[in-house]
PDB file of N, CA and C in Angstrom:
ATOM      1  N   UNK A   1       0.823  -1.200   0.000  1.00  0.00           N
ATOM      2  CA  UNK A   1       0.000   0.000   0.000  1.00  0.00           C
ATOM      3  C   UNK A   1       0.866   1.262   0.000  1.00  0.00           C
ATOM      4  N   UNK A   2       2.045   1.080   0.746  1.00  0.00           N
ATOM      5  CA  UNK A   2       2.479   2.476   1.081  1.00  0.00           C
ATOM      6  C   UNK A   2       3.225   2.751  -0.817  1.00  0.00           C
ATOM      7  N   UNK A   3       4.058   1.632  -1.103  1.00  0.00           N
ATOM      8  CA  UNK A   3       4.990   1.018  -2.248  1.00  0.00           C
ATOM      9  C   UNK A   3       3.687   1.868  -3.011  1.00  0.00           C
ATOM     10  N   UNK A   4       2.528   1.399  -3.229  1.00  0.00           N
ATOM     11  CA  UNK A   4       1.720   2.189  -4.468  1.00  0.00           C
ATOM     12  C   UNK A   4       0.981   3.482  -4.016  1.00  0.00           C
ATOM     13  N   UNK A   5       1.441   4.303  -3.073  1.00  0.00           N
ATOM     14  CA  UNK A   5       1.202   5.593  -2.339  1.00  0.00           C
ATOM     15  C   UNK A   5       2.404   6.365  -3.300  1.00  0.00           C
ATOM     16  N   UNK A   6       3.989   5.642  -3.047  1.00  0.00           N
ATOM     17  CA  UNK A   6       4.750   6.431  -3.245  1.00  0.00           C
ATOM     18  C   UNK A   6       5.149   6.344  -5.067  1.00  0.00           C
ATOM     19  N   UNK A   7       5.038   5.553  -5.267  1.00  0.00           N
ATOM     20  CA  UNK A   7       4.681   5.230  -7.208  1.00  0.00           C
ATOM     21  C   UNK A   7       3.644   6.398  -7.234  1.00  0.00           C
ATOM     22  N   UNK A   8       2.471   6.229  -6.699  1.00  0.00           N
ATOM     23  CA  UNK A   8       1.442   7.546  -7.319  1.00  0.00           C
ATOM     24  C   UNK A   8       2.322   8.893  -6.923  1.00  0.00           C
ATOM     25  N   UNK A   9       2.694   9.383  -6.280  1.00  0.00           N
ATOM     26  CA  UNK A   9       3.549  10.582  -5.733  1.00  0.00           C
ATOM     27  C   UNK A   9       4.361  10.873  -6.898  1.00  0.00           C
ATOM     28  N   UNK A  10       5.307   9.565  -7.130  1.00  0.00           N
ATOM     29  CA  UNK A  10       6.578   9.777  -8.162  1.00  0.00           C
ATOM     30  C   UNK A  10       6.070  10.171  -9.548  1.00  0.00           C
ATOM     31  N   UNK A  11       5.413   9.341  -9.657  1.00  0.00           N
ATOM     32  CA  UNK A  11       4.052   9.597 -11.091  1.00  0.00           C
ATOM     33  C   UNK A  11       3.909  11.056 -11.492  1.00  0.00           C
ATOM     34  N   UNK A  12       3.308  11.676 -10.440  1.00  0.00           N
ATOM     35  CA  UNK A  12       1.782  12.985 -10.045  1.00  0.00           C
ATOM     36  C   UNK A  12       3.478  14.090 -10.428  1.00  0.00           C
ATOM     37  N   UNK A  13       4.825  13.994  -9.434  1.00  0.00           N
ATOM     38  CA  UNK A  13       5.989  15.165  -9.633  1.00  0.00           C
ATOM     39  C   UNK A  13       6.722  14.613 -10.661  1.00  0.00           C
ATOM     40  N   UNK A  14       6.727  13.862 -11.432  1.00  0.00           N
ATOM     41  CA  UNK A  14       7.059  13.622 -12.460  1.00  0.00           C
ATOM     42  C   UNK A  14       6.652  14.316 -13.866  1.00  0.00           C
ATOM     43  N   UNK A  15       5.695  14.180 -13.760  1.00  0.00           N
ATOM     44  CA  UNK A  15       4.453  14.843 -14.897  1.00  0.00           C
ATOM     45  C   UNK A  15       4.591  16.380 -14.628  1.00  0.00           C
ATOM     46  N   UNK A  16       4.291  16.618 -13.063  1.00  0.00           N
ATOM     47  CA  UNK A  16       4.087  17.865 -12.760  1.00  0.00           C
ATOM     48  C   UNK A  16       5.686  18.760 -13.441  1.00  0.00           C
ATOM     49  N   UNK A  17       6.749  18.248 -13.300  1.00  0.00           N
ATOM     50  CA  UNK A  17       7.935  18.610 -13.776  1.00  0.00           C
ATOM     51  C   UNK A  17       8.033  18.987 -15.250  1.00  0.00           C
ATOM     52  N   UNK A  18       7.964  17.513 -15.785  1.00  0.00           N
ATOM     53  CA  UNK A  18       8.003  17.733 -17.227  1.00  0.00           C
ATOM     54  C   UNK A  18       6.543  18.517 -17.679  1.00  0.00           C
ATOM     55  N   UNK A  19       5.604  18.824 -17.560  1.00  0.00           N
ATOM     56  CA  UNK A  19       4.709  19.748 -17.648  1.00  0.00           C
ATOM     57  C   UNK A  19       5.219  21.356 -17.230  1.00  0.00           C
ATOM     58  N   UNK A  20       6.263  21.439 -16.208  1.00  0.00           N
ATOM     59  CA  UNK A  20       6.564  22.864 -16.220  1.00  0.00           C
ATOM     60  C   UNK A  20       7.807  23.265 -16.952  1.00  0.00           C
ATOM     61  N   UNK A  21       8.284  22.017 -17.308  1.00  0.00           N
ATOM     62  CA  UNK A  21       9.362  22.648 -18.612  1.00  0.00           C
ATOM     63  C   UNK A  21       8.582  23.571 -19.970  1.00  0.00           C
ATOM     64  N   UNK A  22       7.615  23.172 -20.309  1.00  0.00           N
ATOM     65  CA  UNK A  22       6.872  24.485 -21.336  1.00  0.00           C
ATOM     66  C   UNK A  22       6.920  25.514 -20.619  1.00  0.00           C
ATOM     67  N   UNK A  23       6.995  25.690 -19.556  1.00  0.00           N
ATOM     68  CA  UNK A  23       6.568  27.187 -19.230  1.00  0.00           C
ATOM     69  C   UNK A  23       8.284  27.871 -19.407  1.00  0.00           C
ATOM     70  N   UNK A  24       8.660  27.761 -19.638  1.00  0.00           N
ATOM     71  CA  UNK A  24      10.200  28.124 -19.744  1.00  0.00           C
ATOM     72  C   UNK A  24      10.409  28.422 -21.240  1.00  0.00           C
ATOM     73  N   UNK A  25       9.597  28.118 -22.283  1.00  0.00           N
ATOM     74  CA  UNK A  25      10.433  28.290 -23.596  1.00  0.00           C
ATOM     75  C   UNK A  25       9.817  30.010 -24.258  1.00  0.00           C
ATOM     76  N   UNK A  26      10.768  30.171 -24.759  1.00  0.00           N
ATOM     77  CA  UNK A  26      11.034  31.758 -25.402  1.00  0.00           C
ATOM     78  C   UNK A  26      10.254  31.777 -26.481  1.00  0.00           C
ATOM     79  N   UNK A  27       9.567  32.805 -26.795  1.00  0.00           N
ATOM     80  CA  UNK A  27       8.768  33.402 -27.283  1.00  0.00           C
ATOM     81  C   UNK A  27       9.243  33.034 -28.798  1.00  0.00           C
ATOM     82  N   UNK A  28       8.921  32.362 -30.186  1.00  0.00           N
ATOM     83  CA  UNK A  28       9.537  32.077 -31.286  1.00  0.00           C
ATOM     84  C   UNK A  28       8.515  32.767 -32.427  1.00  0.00           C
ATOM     85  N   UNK A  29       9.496  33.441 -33.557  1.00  0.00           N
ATOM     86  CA  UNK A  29       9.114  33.769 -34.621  1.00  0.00           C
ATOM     87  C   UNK A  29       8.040  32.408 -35.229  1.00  0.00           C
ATOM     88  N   UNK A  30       7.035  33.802 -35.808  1.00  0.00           N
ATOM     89  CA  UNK A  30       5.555  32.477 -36.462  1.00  0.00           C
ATOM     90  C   UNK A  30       6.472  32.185 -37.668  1.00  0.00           C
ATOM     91  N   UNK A  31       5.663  31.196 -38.517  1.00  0.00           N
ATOM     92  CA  UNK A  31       6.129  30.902 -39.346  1.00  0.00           C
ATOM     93  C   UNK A  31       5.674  31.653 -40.592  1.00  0.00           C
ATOM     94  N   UNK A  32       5.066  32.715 -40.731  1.00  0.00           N
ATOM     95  CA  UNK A  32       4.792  33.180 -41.149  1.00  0.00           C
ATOM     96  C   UNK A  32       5.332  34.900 -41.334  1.00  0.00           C
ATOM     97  N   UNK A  33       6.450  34.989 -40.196  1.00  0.00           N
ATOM     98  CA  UNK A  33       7.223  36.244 -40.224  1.00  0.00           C
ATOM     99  C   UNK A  33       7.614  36.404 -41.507  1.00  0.00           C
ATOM    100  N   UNK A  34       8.311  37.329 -41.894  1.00  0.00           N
ATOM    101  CA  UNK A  34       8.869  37.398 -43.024  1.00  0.00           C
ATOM    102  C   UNK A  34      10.205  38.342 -42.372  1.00  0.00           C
ATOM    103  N   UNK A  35      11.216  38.788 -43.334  1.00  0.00           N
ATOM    104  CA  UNK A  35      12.012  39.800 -43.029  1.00  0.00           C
ATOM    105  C   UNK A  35      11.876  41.026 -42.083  1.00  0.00           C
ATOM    106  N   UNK A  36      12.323  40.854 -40.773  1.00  0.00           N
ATOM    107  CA  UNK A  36      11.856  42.463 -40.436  1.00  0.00           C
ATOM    108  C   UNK A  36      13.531  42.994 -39.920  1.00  0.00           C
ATOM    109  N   UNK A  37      13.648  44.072 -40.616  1.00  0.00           N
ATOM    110  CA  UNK A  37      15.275  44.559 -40.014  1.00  0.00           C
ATOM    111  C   UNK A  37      15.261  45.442 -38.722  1.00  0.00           C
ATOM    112  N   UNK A  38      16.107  45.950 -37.683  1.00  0.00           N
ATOM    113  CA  UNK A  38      15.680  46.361 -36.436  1.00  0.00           C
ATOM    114  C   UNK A  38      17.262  47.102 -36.611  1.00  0.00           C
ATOM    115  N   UNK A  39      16.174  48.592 -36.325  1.00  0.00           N
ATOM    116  CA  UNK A  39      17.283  49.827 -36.065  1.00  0.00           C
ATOM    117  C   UNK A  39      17.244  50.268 -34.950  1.00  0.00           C
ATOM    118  N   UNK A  40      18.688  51.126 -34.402  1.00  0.00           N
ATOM    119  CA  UNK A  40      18.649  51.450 -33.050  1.00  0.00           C
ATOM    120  C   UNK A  40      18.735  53.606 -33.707  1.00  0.00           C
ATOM    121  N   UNK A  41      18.926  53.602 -35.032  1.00  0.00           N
ATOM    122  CA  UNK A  41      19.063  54.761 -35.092  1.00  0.00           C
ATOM    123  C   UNK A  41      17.770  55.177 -36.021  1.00  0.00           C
ATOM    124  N   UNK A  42      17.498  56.385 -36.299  1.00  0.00           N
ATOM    125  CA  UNK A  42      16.264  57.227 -37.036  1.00  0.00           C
ATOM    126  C   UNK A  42      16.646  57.272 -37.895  1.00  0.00           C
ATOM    127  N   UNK A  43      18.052  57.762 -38.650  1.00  0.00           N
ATOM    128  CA  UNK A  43      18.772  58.154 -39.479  1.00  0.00           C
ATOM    129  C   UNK A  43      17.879  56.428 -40.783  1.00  0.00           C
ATOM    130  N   UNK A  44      18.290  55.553 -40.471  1.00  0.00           N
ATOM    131  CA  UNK A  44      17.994  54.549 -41.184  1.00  0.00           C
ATOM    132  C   UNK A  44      16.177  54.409 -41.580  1.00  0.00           C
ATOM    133  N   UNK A  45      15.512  54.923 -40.681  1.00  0.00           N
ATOM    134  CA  UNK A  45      13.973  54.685 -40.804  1.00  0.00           C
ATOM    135  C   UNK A  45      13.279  55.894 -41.341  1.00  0.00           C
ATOM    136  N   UNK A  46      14.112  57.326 -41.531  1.00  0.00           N
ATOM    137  CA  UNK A  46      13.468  58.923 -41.579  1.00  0.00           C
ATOM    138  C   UNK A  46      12.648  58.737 -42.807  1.00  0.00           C
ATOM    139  N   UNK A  47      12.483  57.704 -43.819  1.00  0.00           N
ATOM    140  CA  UNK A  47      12.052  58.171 -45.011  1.00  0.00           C
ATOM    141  C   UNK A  47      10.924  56.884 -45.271  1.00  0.00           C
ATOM    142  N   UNK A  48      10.884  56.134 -44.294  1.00  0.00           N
ATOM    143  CA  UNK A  48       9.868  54.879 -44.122  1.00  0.00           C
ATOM    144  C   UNK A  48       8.587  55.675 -43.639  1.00  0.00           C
ATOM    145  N   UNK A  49       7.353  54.745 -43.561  1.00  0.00           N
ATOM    146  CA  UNK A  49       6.154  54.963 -43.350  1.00  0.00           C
ATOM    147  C   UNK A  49       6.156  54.565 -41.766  1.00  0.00           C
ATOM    148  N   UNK A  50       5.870  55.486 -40.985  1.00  0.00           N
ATOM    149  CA  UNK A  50       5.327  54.873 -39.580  1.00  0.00           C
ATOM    150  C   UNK A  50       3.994  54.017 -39.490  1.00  0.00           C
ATOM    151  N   UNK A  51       3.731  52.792 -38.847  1.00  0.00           N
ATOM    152  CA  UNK A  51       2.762  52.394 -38.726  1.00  0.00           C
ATOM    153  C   UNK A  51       2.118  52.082 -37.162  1.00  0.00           C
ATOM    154  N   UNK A  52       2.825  52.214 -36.512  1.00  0.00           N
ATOM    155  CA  UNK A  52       2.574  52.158 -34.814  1.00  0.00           C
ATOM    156  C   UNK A  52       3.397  51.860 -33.928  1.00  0.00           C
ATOM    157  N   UNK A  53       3.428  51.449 -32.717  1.00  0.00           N
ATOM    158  CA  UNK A  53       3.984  51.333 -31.585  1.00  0.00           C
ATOM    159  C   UNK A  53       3.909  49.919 -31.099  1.00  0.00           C
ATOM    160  N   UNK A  54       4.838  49.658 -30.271  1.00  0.00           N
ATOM    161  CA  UNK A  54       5.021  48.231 -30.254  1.00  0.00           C
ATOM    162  C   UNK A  54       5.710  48.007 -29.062  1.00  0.00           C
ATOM    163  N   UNK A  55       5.986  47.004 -28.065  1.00  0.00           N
ATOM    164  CA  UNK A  55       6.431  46.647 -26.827  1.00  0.00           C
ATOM    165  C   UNK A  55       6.493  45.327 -26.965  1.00  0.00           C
ATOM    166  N   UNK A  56       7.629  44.626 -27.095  1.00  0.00           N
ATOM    167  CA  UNK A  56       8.045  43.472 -27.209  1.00  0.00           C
ATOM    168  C   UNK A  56       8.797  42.853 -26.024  1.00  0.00           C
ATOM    169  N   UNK A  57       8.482  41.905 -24.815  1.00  0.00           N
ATOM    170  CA  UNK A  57       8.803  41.245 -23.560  1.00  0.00           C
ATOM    171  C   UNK A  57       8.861  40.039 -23.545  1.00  0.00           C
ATOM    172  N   UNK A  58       9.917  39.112 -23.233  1.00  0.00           N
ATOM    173  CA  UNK A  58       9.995  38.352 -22.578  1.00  0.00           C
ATOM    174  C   UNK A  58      10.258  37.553 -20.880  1.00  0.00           C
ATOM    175  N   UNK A  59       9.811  36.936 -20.436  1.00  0.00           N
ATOM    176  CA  UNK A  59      10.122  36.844 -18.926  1.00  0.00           C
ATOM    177  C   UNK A  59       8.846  37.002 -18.243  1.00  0.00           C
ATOM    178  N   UNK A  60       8.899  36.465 -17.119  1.00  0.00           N
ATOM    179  CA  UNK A  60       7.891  36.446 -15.873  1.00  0.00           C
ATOM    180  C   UNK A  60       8.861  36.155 -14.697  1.00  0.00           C
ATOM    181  N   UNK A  61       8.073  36.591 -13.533  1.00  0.00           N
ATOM    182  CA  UNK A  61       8.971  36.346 -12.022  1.00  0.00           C
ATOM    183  C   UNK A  61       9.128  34.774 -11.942  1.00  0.00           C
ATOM    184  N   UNK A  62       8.818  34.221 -12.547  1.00  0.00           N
ATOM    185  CA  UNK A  62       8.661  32.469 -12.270  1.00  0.00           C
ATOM    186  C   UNK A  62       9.635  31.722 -12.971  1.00  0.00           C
ATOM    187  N   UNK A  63       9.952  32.265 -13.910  1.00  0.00           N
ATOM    188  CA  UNK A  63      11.188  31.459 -15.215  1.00  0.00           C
ATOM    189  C   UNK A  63      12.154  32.114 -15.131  1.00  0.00           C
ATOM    190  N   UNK A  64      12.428  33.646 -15.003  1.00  0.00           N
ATOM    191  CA  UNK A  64      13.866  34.266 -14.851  1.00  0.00           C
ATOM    192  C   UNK A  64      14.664  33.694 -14.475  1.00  0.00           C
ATOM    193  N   UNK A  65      15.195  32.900 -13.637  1.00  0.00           N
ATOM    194  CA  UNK A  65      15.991  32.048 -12.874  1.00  0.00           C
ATOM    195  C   UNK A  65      16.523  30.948 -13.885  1.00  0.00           C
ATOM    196  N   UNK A  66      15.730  30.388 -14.665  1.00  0.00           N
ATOM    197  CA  UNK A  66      15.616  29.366 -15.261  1.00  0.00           C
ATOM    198  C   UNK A  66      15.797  29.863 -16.967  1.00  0.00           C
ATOM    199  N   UNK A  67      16.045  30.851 -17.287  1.00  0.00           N
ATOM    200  CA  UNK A  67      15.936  31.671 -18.416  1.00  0.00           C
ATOM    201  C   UNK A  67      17.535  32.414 -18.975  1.00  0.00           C
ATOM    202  N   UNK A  68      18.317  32.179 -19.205  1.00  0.00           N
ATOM    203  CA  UNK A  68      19.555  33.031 -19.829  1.00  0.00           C
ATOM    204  C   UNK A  68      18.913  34.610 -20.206  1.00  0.00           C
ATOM    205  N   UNK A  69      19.771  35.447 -19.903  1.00  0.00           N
ATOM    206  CA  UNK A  69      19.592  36.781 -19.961  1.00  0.00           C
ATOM    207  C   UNK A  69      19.842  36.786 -21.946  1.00  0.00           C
ATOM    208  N   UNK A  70      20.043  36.011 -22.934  1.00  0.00           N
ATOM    209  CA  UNK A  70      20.437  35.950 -23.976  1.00  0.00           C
ATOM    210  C   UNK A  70      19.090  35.473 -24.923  1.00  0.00           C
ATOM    211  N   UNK A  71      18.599  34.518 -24.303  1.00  0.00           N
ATOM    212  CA  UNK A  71      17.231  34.079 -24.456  1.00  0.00           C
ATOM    213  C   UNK A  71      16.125  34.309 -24.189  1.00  0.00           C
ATOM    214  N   UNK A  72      15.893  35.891 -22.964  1.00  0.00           N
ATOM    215  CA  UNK A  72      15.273  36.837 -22.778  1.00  0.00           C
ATOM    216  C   UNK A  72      15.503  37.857 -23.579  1.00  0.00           C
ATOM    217  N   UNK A  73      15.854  38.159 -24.211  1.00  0.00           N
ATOM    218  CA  UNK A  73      15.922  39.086 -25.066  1.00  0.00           C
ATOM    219  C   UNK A  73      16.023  38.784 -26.587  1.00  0.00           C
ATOM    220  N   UNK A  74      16.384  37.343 -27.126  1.00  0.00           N
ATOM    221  CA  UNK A  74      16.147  37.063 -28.493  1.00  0.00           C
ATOM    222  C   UNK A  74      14.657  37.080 -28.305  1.00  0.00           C
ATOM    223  N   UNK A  75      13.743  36.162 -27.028  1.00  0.00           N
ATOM    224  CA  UNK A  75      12.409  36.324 -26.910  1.00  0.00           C
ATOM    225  C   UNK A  75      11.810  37.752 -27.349  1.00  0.00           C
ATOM    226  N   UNK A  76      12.461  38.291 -26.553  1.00  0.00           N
ATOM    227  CA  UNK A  76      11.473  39.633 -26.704  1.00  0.00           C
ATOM    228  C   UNK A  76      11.482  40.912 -28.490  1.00  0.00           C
ATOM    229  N   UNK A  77      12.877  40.199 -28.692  1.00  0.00           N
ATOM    230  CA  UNK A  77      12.800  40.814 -30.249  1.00  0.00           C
ATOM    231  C   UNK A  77      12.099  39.886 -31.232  1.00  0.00           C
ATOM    232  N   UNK A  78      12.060  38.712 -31.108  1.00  0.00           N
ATOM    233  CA  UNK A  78      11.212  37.797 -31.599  1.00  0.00           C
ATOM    234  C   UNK A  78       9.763  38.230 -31.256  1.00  0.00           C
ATOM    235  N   UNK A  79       9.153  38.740 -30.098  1.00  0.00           N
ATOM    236  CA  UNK A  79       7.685  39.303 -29.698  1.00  0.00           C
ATOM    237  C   UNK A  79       7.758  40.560 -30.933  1.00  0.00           C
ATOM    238  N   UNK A  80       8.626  41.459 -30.845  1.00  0.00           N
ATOM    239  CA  UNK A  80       8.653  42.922 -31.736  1.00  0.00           C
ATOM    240  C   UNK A  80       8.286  42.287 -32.947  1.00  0.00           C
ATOM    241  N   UNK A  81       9.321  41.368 -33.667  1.00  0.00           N
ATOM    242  CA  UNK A  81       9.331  40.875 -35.294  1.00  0.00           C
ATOM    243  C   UNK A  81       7.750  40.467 -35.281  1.00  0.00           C
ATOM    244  N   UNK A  82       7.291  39.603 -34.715  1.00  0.00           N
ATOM    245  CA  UNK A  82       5.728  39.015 -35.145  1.00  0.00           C
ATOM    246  C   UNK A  82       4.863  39.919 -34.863  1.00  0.00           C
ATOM    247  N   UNK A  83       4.741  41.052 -33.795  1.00  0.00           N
ATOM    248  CA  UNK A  83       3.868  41.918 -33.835  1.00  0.00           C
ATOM    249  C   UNK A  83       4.443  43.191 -35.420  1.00  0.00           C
ATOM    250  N   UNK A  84       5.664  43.396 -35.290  1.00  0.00           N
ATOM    251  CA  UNK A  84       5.250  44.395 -37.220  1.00  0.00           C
ATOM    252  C   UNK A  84       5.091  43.528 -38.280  1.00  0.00           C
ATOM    253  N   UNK A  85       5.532  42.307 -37.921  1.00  0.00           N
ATOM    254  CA  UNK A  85       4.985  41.360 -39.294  1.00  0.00           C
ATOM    255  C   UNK A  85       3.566  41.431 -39.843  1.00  0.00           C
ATOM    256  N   UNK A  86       2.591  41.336 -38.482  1.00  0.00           N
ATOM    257  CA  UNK A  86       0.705  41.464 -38.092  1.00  0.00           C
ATOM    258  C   UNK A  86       0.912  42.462 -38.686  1.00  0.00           C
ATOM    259  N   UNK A  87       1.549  43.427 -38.865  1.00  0.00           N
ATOM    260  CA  UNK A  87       1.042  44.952 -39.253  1.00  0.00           C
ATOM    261  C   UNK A  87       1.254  45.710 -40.546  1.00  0.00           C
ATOM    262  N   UNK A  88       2.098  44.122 -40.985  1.00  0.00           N
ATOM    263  CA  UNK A  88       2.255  44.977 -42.364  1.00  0.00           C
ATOM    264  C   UNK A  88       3.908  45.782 -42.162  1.00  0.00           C
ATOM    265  N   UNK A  89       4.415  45.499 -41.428  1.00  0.00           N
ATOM    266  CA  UNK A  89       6.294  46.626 -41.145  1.00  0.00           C
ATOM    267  C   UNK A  89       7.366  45.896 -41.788  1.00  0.00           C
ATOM    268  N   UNK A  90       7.732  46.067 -41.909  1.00  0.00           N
ATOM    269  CA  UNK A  90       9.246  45.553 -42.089  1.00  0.00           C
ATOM    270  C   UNK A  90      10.194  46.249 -41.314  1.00  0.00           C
ATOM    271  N   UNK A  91      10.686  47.278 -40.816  1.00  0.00           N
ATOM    272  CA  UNK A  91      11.107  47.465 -39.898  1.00  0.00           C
ATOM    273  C   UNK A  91      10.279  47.919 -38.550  1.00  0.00           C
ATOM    274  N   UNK A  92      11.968  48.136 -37.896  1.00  0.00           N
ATOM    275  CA  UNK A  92      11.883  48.350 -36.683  1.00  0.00           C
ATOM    276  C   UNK A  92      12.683  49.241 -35.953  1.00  0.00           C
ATOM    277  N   UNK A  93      12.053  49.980 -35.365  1.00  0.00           N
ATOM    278  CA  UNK A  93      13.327  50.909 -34.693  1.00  0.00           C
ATOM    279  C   UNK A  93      12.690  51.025 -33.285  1.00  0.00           C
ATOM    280  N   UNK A  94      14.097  50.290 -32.619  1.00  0.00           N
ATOM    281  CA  UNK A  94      14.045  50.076 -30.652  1.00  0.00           C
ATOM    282  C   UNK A  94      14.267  51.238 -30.637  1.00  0.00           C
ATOM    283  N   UNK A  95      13.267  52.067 -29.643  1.00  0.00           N
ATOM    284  CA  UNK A  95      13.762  53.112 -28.769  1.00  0.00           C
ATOM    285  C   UNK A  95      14.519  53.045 -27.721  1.00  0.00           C
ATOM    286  N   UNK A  96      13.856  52.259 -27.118  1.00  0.00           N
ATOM    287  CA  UNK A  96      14.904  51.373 -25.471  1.00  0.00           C
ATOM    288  C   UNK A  96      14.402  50.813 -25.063  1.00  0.00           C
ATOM    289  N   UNK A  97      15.091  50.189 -24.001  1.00  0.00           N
ATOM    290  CA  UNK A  97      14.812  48.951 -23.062  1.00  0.00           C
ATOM    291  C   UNK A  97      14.316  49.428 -22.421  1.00  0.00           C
ATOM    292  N   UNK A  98      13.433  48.880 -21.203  1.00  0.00           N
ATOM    293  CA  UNK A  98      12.975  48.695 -19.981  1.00  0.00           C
ATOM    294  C   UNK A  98      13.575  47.773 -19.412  1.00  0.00           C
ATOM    295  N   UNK A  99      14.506  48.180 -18.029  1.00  0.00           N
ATOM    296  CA  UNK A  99      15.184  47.252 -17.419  1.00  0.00           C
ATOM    297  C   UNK A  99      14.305  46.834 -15.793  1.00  0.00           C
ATOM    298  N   UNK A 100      13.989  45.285 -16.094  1.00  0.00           N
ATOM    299  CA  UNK A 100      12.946  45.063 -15.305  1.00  0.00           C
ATOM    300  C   UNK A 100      14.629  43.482 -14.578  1.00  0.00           C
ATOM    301  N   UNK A 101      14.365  43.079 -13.867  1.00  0.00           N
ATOM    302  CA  UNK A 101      15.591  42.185 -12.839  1.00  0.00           C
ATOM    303  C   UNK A 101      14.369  40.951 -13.176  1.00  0.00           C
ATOM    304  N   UNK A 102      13.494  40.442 -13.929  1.00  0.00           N
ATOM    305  CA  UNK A 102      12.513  39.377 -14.392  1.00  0.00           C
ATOM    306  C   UNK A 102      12.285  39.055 -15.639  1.00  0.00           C
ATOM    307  N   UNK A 103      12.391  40.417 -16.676  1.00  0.00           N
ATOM    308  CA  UNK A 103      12.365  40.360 -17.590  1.00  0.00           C
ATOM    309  C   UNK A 103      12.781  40.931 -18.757  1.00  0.00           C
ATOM    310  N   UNK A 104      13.032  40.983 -19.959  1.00  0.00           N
ATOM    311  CA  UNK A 104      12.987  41.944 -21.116  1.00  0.00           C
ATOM    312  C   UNK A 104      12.257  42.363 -21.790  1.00  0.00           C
ATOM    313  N   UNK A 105      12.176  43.518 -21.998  1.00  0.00           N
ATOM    314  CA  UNK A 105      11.464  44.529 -22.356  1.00  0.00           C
ATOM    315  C   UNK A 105      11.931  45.627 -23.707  1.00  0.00           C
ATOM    316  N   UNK A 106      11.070  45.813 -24.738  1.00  0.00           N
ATOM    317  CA  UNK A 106      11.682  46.667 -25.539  1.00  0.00           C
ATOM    318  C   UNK A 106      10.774  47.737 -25.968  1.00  0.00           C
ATOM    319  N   UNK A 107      10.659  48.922 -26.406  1.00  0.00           N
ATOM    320  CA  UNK A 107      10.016  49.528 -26.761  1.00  0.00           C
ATOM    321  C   UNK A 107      10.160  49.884 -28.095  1.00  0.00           C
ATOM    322  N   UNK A 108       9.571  49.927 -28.835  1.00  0.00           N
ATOM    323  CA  UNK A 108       9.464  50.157 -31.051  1.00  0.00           C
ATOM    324  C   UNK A 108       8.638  50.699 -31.124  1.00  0.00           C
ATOM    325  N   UNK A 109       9.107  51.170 -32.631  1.00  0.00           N
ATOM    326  CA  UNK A 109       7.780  51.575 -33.492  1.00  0.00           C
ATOM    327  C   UNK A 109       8.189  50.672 -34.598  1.00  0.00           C
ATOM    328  N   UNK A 110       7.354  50.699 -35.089  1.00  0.00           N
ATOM    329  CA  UNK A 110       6.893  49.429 -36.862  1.00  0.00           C
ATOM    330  C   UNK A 110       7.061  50.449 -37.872  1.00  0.00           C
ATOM    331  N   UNK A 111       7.548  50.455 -38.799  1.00  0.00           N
ATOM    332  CA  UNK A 111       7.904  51.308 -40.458  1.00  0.00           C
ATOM    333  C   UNK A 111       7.281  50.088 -41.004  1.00  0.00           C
ATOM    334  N   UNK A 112       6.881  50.808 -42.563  1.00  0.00           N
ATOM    335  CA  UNK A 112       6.931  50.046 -43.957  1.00  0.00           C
ATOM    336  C   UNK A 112       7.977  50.747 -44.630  1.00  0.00           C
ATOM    337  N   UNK A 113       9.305  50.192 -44.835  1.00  0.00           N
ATOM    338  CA  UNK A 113      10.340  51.339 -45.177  1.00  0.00           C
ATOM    339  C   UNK A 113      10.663  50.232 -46.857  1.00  0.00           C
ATOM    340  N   UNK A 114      10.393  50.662 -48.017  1.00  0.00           N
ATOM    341  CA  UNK A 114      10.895  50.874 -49.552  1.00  0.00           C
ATOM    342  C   UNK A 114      11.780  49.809 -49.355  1.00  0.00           C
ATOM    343  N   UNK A 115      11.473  48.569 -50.089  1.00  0.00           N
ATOM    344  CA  UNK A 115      12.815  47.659 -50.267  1.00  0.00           C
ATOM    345  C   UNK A 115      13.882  48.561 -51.396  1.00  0.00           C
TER     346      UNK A 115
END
C-alpha cells in the first residue's frame, strides 16, 4: 500500500515537472514572419512609413531564474518581429529597453520602409 502511495507521488511530480518545462520556452518567430530589419538609429527609418507602436517582452517572475539573460531578449525581439509582421512593417526601430531584474522589455515603433 504504502509502495503504491509512493509510485502515485513519483508519477503525479514527475508529470508535474516535465509539464513545467513548457513554461520556460522563449517566445519564437511564427512561421509566417517574413524579413523584419531592427534599427537602433532614425537616421535609417526617416524616409519609411510609420505604422505604430510596439512593446516586445519576454520573462515572468517564475522562469527568470531558469531563463539566460540571452534568451530573454532574443524572446522579446522575436515578440517585436511578429507583432510588425501582423502589421504589415518591415522594420523596426528600438527606442529602449525597460530594465525590469525578471524580464525583457523593448520599446518600437513598426515602419513600412521601400525595399
Amino acid at each position: 500500500m504504502i509502495l503504491n502511495n509512493l509510485k502515485a507521488i513519483f508519477i503525479f511530480f514527475t508529470c508535474l515537472t516535465l509539464s513545467a518545462c513548457s513554461l520556460f520556452d522563449i517566445q519564437q518567430l511564427d512561421d509566417k514572419t517574413k524579413v523584419v530589419k531592427i534599427y537602433d538609429a532614425f537616421e535609417h527609418i526617416n524616409q519609411c512609413q510609420f505604422i505604430n507602436e510596439l512593446i516586445g517582452s519576454e520573462g515572468t517572475w517564475y522562469s527568470y531564474l531558469f531563463v539566460s539573460n540571452k534568451d530573454l531578449t532574443l524572446g522579446s525581439i522575436n515578440d517585436l518581429k511578429n507583432q510588425a509582421n501582423a502589421m504589415g512593417a518591415n522594420a523596426i526601430h528600438i527606442q529602449y529597453s525597460l530594465d525590469f531584474n525578471t524580464s525583457v522589455t523593448f520599446f518600437a515603433q513598426a515602419y513600412d520602409c521601400a525595399q
